[in-house]
C-alpha atoms as a PDB file:
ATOM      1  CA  UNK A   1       2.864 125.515   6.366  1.00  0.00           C
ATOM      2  CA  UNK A   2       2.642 124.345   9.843  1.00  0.00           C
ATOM      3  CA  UNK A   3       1.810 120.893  10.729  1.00  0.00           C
ATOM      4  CA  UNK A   4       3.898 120.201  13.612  1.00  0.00           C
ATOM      5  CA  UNK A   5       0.971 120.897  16.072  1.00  0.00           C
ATOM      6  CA  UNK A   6      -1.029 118.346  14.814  1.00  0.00           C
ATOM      7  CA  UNK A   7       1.697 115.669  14.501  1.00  0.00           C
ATOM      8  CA  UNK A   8       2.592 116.301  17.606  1.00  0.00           C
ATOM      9  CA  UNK A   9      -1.197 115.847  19.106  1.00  0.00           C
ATOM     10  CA  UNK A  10      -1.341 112.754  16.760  1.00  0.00           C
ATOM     11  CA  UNK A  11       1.707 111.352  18.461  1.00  0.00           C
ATOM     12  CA  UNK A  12       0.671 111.759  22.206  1.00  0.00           C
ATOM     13  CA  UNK A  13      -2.947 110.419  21.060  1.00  0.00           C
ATOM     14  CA  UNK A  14      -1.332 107.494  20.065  1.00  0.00           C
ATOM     15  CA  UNK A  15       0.846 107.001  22.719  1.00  0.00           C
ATOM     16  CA  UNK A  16      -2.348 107.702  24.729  1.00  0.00           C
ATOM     17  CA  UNK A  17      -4.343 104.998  23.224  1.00  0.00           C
ATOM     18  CA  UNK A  18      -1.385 102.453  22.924  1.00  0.00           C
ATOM     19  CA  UNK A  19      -0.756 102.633  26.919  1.00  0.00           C
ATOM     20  CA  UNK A  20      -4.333 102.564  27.509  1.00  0.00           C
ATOM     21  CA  UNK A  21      -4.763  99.610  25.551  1.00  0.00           C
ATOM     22  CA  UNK A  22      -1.904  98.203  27.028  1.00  0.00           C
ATOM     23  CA  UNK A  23      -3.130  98.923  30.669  1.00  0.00           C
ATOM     24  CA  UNK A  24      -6.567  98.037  30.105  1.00  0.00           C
ATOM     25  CA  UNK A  25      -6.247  94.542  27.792  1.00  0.00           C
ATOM     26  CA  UNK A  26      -2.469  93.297  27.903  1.00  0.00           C
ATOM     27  CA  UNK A  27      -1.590  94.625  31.974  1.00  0.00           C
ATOM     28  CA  UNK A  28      -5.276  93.871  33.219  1.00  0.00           C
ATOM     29  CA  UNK A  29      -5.781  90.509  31.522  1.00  0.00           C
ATOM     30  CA  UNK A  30      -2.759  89.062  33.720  1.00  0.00           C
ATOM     31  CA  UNK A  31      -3.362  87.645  37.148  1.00  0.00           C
ATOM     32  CA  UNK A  32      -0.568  90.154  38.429  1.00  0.00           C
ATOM     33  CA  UNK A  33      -2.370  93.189  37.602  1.00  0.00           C
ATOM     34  CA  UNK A  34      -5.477  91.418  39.652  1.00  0.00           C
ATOM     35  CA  UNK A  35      -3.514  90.468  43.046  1.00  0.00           C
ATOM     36  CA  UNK A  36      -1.990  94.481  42.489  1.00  0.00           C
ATOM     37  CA  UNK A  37      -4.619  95.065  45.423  1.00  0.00           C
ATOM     38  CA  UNK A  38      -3.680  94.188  48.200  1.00  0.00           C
ATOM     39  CA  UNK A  39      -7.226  92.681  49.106  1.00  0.00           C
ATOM     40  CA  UNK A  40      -7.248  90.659  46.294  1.00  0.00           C
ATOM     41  CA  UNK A  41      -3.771  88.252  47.596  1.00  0.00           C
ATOM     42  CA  UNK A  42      -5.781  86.287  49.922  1.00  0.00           C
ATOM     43  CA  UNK A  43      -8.312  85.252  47.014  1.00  0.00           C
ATOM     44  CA  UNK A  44      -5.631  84.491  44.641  1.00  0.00           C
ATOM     45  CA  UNK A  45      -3.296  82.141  47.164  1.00  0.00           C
ATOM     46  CA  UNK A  46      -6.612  80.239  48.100  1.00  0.00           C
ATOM     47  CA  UNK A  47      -7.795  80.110  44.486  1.00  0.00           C
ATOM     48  CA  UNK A  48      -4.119  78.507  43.877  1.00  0.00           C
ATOM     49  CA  UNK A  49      -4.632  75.701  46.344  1.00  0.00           C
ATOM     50  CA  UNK A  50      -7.634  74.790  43.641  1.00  0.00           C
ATOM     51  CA  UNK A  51      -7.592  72.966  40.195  1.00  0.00           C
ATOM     52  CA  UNK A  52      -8.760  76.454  38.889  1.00  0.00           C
ATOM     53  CA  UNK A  53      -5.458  77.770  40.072  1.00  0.00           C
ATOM     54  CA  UNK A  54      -3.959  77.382  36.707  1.00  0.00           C
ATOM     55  CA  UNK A  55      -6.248  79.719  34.446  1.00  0.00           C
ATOM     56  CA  UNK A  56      -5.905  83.415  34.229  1.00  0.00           C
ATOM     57  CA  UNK A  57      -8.165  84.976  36.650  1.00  0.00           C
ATOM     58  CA  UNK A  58     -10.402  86.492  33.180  1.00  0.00           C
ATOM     59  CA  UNK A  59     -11.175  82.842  32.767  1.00  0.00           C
ATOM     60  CA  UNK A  60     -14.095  83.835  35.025  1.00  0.00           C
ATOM     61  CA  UNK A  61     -13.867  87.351  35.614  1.00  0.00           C
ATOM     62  CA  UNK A  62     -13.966  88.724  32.295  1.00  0.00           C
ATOM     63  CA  UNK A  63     -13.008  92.309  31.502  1.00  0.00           C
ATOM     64  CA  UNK A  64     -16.251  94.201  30.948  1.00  0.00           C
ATOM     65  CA  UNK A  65     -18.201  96.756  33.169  1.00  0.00           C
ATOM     66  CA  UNK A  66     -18.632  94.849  36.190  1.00  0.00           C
ATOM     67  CA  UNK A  67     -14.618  94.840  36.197  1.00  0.00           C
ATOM     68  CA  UNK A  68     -14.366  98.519  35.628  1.00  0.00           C
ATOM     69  CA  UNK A  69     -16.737  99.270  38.505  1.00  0.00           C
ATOM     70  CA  UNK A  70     -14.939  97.091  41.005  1.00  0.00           C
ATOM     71  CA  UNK A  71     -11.363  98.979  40.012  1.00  0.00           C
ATOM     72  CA  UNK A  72     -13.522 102.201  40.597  1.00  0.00           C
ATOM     73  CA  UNK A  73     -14.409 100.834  43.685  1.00  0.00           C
ATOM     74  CA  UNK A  74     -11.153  99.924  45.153  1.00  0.00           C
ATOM     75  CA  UNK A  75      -9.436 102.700  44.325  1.00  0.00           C
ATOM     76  CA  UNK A  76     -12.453 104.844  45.753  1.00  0.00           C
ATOM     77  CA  UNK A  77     -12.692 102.839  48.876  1.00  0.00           C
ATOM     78  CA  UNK A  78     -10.404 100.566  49.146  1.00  0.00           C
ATOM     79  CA  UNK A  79     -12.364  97.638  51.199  1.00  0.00           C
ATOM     80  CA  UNK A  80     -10.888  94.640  52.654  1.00  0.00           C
ATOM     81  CA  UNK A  81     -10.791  91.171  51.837  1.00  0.00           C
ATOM     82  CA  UNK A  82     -13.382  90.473  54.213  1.00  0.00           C
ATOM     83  CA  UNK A  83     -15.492  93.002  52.810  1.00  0.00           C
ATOM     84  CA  UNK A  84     -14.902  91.774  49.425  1.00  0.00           C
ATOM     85  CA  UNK A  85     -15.805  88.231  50.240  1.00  0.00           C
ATOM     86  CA  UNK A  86     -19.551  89.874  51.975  1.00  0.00           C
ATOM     87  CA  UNK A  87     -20.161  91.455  48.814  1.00  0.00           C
ATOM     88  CA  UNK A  88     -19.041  89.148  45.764  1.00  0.00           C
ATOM     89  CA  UNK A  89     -22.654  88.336  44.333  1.00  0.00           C
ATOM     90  CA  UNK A  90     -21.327  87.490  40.838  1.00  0.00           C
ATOM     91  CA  UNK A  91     -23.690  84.451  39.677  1.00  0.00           C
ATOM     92  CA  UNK A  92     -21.419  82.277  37.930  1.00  0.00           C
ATOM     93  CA  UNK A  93     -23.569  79.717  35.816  1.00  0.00           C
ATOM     94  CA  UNK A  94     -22.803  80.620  31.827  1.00  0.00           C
ATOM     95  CA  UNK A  95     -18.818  81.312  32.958  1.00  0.00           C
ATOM     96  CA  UNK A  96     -18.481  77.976  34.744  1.00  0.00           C
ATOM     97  CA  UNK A  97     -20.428  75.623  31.785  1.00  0.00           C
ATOM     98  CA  UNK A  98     -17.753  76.830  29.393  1.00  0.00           C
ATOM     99  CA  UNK A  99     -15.526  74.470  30.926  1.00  0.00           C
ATOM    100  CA  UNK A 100     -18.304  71.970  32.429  1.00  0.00           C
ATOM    101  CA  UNK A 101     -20.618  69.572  31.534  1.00  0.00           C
ATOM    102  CA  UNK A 102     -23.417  69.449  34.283  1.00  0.00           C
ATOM    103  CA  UNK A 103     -25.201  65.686  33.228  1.00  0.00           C
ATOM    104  CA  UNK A 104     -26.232  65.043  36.975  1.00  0.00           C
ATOM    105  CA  UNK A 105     -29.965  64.584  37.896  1.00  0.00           C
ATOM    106  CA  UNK A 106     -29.299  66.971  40.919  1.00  0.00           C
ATOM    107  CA  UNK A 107     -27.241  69.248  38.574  1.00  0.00           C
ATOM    108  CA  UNK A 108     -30.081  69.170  36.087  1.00  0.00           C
ATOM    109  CA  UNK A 109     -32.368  69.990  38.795  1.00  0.00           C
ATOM    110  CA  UNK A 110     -30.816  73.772  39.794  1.00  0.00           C
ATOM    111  CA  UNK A 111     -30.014  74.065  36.179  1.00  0.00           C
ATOM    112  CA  UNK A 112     -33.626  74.609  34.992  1.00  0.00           C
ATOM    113  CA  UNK A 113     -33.792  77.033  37.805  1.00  0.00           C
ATOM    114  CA  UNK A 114     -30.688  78.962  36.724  1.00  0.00           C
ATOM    115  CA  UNK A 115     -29.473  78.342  40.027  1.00  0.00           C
ATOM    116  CA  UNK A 116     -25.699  79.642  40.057  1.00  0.00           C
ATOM    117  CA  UNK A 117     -23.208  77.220  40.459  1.00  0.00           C
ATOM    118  CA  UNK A 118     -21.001  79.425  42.881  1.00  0.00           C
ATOM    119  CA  UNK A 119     -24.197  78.809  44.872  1.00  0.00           C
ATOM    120  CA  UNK A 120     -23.189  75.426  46.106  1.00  0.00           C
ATOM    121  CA  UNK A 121     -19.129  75.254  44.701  1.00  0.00           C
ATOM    122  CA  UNK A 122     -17.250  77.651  46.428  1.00  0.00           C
ATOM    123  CA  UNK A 123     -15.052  78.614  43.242  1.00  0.00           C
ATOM    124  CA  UNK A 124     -11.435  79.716  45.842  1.00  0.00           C
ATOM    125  CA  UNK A 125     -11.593  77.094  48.044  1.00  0.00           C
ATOM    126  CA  UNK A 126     -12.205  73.240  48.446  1.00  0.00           C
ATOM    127  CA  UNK A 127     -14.643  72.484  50.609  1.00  0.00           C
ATOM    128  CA  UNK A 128     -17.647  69.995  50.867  1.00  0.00           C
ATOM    129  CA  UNK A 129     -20.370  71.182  48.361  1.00  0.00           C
ATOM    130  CA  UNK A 130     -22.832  68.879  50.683  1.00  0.00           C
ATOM    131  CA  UNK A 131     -22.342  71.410  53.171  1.00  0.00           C
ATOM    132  CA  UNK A 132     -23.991  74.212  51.724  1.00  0.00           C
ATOM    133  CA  UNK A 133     -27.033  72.326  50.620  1.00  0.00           C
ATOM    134  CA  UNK A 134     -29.063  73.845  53.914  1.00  0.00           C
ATOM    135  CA  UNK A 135     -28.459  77.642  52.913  1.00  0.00           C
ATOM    136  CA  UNK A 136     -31.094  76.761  50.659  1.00  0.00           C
ATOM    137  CA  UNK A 137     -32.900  73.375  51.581  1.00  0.00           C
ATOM    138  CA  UNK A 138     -33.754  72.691  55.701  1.00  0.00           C
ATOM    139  CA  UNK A 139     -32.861  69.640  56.415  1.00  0.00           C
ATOM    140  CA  UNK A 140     -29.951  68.569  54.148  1.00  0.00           C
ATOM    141  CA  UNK A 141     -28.396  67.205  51.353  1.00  0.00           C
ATOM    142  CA  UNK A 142     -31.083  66.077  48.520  1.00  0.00           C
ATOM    143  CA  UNK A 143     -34.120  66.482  50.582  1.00  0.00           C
ATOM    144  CA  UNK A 144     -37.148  68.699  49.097  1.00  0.00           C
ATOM    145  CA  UNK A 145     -38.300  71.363  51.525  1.00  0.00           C
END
């Protein structure tokens, strides 16, 4: 009887699944395989300059569909940094209230409007939250339009 065939597909299917699990959980799940791209170093070295610097980049950006689709991307068209940065449009709101208790009255205020908090906190860099109030308000900081 002849079973060496199928032992021998059994074998490379396992081998098959164990690198893609490998790849896809244990590889991509370290910030390593994210800076990989090129385009992705500048985010990274700013991000490090942050007190968000010490989580794993899936902290935020979890592994799911969105993540496939940007790997598809890059490797399909392999945009710049630049380009990146124009079209990031991740809402982070549930991702960042893991880690954050939002008990402000202005907080409160965007909350109930499911206003994303990468919205007004820049998430790679420090900068002065007060100064992104008019992207969305005329005049300034805490004034109604």
């Amino acid at each position: 009887m002849e079973i060496r065939g199928p032992l021998i597909l059994l074998a490379v299917l396992v081998i098959l699944a164990g690198g893609g699990y490998y790849f896809l959980i244990v590889s991509a799940s370290s910030n390593s395989f994210c800076i990989a791209c090129h385009s992705m170093e500048p985010f990274k070295a700013s991000i490090d300059r942050t007190e968000h610097g010490k989580f794993n980049c899936h902290v935020c950006h979890p592994l799911n569909y969105r993540a496939i689709r940007d790997v598809v991307v890059y490797l399909s068209e392999n945009p710049s940094s630049e380009e990146i940065k124009k079209r990031a449009s991740v809402n982070l709101f549930s991702q960042c209230l893991f880690c954050h208790e939002t008990k402000s009255e202005l907080h409160s205020e965007h909350n109930e409007e499911f206003v994303p908090c990468n919205k007004c906190h820049y998430i790679h860099e420090r900068r002065d939250v007060k100064d992104t109030c008019t992207s969305c308000h005329r005049s300034g900081y805490a004034e109604e339009d």
